[in-house]
Protein backbone atom coordinates (compact mmCIF):
# COMPACT_ATOMS: atom_id res chain seq x y z
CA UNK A 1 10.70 -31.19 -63.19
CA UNK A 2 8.04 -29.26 -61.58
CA UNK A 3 4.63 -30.66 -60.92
CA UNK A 4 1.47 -28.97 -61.23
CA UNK A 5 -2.02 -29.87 -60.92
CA UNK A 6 -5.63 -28.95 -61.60
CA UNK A 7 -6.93 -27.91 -58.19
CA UNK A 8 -5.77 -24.43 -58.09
CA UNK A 9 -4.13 -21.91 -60.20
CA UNK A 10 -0.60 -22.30 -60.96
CA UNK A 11 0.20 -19.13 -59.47
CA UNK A 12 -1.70 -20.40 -56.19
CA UNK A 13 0.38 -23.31 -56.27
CA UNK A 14 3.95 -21.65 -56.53
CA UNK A 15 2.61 -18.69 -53.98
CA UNK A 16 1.97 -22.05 -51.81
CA UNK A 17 5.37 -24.06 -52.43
CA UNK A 18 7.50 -20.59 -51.78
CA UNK A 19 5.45 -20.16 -48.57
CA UNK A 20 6.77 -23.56 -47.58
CA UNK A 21 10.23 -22.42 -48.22
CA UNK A 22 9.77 -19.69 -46.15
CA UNK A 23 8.63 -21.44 -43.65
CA UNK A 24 11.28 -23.94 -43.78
CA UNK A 25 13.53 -20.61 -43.36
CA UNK A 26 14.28 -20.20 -46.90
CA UNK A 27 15.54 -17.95 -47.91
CA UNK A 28 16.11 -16.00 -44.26
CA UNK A 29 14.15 -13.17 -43.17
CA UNK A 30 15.58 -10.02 -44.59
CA UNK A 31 17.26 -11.84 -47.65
CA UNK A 32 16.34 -11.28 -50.83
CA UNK A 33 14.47 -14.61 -53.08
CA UNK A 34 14.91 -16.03 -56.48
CA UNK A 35 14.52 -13.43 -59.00
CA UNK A 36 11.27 -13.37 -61.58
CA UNK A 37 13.30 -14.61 -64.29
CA UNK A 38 15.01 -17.09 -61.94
CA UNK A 39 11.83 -18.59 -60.52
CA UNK A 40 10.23 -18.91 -64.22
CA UNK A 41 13.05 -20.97 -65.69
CA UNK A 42 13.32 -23.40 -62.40
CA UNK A 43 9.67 -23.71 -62.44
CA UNK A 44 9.19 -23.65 -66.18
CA UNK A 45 6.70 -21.46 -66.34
CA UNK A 46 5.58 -18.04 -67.63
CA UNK A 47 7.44 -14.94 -65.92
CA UNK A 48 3.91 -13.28 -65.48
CA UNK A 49 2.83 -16.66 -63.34
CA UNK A 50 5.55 -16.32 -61.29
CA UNK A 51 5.21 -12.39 -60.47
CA UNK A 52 0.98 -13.59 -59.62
CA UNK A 53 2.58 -15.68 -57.39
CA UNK A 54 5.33 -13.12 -56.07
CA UNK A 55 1.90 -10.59 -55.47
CA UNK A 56 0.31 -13.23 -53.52
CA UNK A 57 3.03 -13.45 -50.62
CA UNK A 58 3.59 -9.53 -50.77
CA UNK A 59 -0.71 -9.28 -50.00
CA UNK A 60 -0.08 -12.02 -47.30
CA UNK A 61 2.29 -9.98 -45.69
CA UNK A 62 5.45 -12.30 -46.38
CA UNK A 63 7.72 -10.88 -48.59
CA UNK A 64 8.14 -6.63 -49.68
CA UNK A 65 8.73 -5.79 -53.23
CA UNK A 66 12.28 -3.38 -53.16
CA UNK A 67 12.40 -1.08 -55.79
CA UNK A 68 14.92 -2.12 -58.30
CA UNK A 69 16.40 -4.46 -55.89
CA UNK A 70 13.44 -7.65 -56.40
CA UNK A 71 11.39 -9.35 -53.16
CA UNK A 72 12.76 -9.42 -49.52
CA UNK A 73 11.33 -11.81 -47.12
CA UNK A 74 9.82 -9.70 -44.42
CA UNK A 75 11.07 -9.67 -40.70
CA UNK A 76 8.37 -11.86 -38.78
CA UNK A 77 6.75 -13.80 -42.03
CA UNK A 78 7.71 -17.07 -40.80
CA UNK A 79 6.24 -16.70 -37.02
CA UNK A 80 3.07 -15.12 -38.99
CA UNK A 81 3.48 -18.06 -41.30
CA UNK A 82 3.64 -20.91 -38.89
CA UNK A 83 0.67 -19.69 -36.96
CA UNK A 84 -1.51 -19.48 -40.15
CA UNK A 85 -0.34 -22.29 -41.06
CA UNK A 86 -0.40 -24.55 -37.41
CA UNK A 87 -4.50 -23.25 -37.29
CA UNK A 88 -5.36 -24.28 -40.50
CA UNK A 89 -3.89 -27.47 -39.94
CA UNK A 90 -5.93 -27.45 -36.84
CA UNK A 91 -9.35 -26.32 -38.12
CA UNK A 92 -8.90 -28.51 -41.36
CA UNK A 93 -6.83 -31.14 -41.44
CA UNK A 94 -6.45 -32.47 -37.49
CA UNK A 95 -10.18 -33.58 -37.67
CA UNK A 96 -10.40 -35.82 -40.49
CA UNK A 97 -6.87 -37.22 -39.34
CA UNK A 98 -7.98 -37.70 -35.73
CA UNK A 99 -10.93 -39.71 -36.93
CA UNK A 100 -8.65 -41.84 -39.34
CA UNK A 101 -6.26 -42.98 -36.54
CA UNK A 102 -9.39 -43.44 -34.16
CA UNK A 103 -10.90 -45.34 -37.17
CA UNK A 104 -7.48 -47.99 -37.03
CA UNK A 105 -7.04 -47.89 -33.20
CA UNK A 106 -4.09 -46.11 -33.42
CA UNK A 107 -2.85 -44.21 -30.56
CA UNK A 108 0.22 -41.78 -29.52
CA UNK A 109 2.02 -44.70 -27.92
CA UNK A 110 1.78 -46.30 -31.78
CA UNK A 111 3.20 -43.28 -33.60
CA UNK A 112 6.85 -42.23 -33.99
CA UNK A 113 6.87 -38.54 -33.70
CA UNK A 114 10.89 -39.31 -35.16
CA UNK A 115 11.60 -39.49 -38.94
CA UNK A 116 12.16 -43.21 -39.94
CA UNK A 117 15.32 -44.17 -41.53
């Protein structure tokens, strides 16, 4: 079951976990995603939340609405993604987490840039 919370609109926050699909490369550029009605019942939530949502990557530039045939991820969203993404990790979330390791004494040589098991 799908979490939501109180921070931003629910729309905002399904706009933000598709973006992170797309980034991830799903679905692939050029394919189609999830329909309305498919989204709504694997999210739970209102059709009309979902199509908010939908709106929100088609103003960003990520996904093209095809007449009759639903939302097609557009050639290039994921390189336009990952930049947008890689500077506003930059601008707002390096900082504070630069002063947090600085703050423990924690270096490059400490971290493992590899995924623990």
């Amino acid at each position: 079951m799908q979490r939501w919370n109180d921070s931003s609109p629910i729309y905002q926050q399904l706009a933000d976990r598709l973006a992170v699909q797309l980034l991830d490369g799903s679905p692939p550029e050029g394919e189609a995603l999830p329909s309305v009605r498919a989204l709504a019942s694997q999210y739970l939530i209102n059709p009309l939340t979902v199509s908010r949502a939908l709106q929100a990557l088609v103003d960003n530039g990520l996904v093209e609405p095809r007449r009759g045939l639903g939302m097609y991820v557009q050639p290039g969203a994921r390189s336009r993604l990952l930049k947008s993404e890689r500077e506003q990790f930059l601008r707002q979330e390096w900082p504070a987490l630069r002063a947090k390791l600085r703050r423990l004494g924690l270096s490059a040589k400490d971290l493992n840039w590899e995924e623990q098991q």
